[in-house]
Protein backbone atom coordinates (compact mmCIF):
# COMPACT_ATOMS: atom_id res chain seq x y z
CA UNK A 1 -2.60 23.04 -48.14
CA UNK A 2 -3.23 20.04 -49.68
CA UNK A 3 -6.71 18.44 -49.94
CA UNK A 4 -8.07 14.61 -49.26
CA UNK A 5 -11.77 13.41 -50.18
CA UNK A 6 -12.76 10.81 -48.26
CA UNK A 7 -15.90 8.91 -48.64
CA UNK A 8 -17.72 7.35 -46.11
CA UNK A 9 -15.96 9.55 -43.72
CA UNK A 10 -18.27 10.25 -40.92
CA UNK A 11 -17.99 7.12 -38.75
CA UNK A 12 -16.01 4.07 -38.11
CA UNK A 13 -12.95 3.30 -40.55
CA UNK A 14 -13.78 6.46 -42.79
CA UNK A 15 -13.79 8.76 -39.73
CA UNK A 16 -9.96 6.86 -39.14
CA UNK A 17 -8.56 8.05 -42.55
CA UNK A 18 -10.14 11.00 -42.06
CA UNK A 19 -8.60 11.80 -38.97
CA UNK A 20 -5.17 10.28 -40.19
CA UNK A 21 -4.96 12.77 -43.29
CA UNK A 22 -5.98 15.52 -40.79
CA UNK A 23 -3.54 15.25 -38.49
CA UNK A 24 -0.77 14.69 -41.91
CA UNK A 25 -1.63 18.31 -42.72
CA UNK A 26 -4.40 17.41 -45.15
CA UNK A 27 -7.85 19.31 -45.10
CA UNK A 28 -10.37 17.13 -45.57
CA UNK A 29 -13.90 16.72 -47.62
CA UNK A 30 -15.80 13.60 -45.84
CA UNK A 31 -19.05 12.03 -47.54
CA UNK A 32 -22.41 10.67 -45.69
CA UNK A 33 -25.44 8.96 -47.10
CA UNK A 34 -27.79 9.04 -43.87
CA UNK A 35 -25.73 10.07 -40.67
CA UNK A 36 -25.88 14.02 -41.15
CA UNK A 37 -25.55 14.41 -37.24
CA UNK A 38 -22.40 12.32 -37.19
CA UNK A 39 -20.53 13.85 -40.03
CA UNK A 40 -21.41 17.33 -38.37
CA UNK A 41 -19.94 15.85 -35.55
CA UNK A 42 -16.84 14.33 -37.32
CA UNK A 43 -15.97 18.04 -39.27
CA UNK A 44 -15.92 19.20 -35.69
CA UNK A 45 -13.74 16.69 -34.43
CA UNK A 46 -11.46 17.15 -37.39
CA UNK A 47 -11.34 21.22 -36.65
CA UNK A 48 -10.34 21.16 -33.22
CA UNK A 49 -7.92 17.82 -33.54
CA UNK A 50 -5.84 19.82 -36.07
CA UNK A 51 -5.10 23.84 -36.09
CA UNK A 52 -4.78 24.72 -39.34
CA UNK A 53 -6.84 22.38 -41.97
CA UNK A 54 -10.49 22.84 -42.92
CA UNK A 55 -12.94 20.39 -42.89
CA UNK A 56 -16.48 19.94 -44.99
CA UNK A 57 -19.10 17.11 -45.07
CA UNK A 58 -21.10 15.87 -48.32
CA UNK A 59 -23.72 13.87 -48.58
CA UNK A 60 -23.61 11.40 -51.14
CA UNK A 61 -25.49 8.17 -51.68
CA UNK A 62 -23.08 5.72 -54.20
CA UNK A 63 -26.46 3.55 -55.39
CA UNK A 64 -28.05 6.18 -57.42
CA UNK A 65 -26.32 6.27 -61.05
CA UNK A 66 -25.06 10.22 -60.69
CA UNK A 67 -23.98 10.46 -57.05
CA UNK A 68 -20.00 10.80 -58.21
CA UNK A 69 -20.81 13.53 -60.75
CA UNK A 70 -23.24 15.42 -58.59
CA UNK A 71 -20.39 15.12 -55.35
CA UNK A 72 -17.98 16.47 -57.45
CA UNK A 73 -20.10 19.46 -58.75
CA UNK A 74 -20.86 19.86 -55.19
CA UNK A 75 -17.12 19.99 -53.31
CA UNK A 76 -15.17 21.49 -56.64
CA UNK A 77 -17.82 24.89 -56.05
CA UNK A 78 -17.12 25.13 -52.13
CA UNK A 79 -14.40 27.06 -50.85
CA UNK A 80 -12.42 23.81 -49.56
CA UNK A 81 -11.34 23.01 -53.20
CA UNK A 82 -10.99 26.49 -54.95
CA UNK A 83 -9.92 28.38 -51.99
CA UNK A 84 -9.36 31.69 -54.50
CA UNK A 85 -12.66 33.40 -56.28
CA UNK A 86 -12.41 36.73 -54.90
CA UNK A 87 -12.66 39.68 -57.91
CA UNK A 88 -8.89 40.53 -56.43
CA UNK A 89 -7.57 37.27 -57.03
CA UNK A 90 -8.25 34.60 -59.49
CA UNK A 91 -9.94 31.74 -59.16
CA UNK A 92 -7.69 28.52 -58.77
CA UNK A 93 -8.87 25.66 -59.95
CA UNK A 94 -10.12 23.08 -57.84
CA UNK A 95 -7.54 21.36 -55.66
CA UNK A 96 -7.38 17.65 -54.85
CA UNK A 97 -4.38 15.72 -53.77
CA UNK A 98 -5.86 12.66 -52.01
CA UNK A 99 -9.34 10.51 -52.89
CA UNK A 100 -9.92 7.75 -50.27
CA UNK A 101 -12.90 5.72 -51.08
CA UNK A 102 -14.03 4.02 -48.00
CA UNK A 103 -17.75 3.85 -48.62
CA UNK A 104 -19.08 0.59 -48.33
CA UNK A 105 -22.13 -1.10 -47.13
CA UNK A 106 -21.78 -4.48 -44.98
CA UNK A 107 -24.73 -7.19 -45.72
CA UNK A 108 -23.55 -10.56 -44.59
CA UNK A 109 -25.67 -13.00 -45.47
CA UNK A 110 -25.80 -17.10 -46.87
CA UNK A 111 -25.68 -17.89 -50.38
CA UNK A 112 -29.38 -18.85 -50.65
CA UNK A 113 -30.37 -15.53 -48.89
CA UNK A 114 -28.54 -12.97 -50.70
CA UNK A 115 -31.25 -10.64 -52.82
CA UNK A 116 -30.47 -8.61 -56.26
CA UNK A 117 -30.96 -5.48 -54.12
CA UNK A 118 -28.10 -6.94 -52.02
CA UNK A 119 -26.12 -7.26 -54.75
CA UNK A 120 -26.69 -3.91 -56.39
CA UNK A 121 -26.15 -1.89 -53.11
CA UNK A 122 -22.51 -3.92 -52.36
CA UNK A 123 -21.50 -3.04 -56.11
CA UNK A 124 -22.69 -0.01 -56.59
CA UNK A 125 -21.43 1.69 -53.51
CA UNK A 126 -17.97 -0.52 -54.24
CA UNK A 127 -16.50 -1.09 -57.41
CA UNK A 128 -19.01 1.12 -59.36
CA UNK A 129 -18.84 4.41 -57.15
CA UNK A 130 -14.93 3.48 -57.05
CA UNK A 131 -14.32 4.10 -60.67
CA UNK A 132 -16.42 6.84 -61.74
CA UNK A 133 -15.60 8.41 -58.75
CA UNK A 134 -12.25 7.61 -60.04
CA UNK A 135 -12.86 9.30 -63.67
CA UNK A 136 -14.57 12.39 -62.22
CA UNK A 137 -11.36 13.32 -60.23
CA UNK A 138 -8.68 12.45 -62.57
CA UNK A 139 -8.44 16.09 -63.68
CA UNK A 140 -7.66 17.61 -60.52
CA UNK A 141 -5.57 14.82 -59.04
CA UNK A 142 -3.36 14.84 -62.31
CA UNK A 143 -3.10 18.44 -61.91
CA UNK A 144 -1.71 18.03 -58.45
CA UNK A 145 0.33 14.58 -58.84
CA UNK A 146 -1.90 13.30 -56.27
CA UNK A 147 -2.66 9.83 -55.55
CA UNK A 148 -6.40 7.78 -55.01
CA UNK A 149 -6.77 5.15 -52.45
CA UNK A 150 -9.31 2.57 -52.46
CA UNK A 151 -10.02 0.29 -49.48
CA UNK A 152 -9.98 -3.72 -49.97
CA UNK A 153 -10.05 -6.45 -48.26
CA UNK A 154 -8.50 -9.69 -47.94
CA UNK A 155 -12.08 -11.50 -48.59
CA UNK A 156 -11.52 -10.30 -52.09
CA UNK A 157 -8.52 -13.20 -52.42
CA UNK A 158 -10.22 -15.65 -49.74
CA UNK A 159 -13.39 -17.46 -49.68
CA UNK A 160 -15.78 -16.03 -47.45
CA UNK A 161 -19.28 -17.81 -47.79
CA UNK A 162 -21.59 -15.46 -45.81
CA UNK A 163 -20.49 -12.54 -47.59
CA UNK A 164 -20.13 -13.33 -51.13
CA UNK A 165 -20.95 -10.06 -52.89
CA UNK A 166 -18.90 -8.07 -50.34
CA UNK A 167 -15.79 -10.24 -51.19
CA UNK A 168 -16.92 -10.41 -55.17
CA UNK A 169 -16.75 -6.40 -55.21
CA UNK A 170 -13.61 -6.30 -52.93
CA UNK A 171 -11.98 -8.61 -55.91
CA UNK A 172 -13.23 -5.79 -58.64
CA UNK A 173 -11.56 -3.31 -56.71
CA UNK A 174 -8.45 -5.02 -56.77
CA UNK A 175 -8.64 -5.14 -60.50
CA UNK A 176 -9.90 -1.06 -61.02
CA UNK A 177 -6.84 -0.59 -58.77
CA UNK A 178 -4.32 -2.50 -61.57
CA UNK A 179 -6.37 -1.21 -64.82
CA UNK A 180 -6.46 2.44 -63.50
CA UNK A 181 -3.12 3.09 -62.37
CA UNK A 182 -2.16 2.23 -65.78
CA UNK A 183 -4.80 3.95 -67.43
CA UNK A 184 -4.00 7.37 -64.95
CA UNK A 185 -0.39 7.41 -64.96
CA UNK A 186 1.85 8.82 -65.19
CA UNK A 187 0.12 11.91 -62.99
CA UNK A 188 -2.06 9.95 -60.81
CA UNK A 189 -1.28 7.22 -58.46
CA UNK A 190 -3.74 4.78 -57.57
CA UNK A 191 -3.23 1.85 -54.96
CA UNK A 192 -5.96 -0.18 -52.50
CA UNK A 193 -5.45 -1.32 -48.90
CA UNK A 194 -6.88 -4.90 -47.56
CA UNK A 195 -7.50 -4.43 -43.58
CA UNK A 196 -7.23 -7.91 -41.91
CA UNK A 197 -9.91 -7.85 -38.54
CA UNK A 198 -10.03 -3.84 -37.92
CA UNK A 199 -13.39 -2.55 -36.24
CA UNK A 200 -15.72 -5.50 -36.88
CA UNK A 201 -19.09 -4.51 -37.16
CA UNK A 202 -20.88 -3.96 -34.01
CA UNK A 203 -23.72 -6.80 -35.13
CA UNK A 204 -20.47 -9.57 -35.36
CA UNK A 205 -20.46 -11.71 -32.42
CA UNK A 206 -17.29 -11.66 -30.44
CA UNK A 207 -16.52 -15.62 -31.19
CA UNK A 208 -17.16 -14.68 -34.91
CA UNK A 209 -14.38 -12.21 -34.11
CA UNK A 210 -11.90 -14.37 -32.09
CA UNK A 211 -12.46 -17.18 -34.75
CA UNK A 212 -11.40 -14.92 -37.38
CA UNK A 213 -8.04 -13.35 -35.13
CA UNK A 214 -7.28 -17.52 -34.36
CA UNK A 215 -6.58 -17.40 -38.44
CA UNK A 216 -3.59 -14.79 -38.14
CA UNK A 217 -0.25 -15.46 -37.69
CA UNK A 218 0.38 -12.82 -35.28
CA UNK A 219 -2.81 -13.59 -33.48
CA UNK A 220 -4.62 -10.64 -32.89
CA UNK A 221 -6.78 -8.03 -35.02
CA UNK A 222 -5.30 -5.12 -36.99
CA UNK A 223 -4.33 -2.23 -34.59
CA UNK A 224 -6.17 0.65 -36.48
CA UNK A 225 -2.85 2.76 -35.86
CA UNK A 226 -1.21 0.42 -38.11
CA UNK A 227 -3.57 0.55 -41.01
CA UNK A 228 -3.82 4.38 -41.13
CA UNK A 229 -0.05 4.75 -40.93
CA UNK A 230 0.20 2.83 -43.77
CA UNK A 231 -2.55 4.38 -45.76
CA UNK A 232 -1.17 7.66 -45.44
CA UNK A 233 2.24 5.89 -46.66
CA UNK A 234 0.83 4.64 -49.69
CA UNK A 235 -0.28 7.94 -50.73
CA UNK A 236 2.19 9.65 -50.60
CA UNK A 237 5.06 7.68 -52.26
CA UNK A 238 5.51 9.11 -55.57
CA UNK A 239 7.11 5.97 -56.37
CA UNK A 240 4.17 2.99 -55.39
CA UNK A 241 0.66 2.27 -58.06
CA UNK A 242 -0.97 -0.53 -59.05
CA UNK A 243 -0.64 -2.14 -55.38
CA UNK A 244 -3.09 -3.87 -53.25
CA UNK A 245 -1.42 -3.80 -49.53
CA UNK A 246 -2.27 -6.19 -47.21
CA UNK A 247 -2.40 -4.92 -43.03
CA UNK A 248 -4.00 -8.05 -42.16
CA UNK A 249 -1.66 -9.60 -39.28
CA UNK A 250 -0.46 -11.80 -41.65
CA UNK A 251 -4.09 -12.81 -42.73
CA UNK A 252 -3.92 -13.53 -46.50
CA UNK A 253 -0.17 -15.71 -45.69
CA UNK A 254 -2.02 -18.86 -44.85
């Protein structure tokens, strides 16, 4: 069966991919940083949605320096990855088809107001934790042709005042997503996604919101059936890397 990491998988979008690879036959590793009781709750959710797959939560907090290496050390020792250690049979090597890195922290704020620590937490959790997690599972993806997935956004090609280091890190992602499909290939894909207005934060008022849907073409947010059926798309064509996709109702066309 194969098997999809998914960072920041325990609520809101990340719990959506999560649930998306599930139910496309993947078993699925999901990270936290705080919400222990949530990501309990998700691997349960994820059990019962979907006979079959097997489901494990991680916690791992993306601003200190060795969180990749230590998550990896972590999930390639449990049974989810290397399914096979019995004296009878062999051990297999890890397994890892799928990385979605969905981990990222939202701090809107002015210009004047953002802080270092701001900046720091929106980088390191983004582009930072992107790439090294990134380099730590090259060896298992290449072994299984899989594919990595980041998640952008269409700030990173769009000025958005109030949340400058959030679009700045979105626009580093894009890049990691060009350099390291080159750099991985031929045995490792390695694409992003840019949501348009999917799940807005709970603390974004609902004109904030409408203002934002006025923008679209189509005129209304992002179903969050669309995104995910896309997502899983881009995975799994052997043929697609190096692309950013936009599911933004037409967003980033005006």
């Amino acid at each position: 069966m194969k098997v999809a990491l998914v960072t920041g998988g325990a609520k809101r979008l990340g719990f959506e991919f999560a649930k998306a690879l599930a139910d496309a036959d993947y078993s699925i590793a999901l990270t936290y940083r705080t919400s222990r009781a949530e990501a309990d709750a998700a691997v349960d959710f994820l059990l019962r949605r979907k006979e079959g797959i097997r489901a494990e939560a991680f916690r791992a907090d993306f601003t200190a320096d060795d969180a990749p290496i230590k998550l990896f050390e972590e999930i390639f020792s449990s049974s989810l990855f290397s399914p096979s250690s019995s004296l009878s049979s062999p051990a297999e090597p890890p397994r890892l088809d799928a990385l979605v890195h969905a981990a990222s922290p939202w701090i809107p704020k002015p210009v004047a107001a953002v802080t270092f620590d701001d900046w720091e937490a929106v980088f390191r959790a983004g582009p930072r934790a992107a790439f090294f997690l990134a380099q730590a599972a090259a060896p298992e993806l290449a072994r299984s042709s899989g594919s990595i997935l980041f998640v952008s956004d269409v700030a990173a090609t769009q000025a958005w005042p109030t949340h400058v280091p959030h679009a700045a890190a979105k626009a580093a992602i894009n890049a990691l997503v060009r350099n390291l499909a080159v750099a991985l290939g031929p045995n490792v894909r390695v694409n992003a996604i840019a949501p348009g207005v999917v799940m807005p934060p709970p603390d974004m008022s609902r004109e904030a919101v409408d203002a934002l849907v006025a923008k679209t073409p189509l005129g209304r947010p992002v179903a969050v059936a669309d995104l995910m059926s896309m997502a899983v798309a881009i995975l799994e064509n052997r043929s697609m890397t190096g692309q950013v996709v936009a599911v933004d109702a037409g967003r980033s066309a005006v």
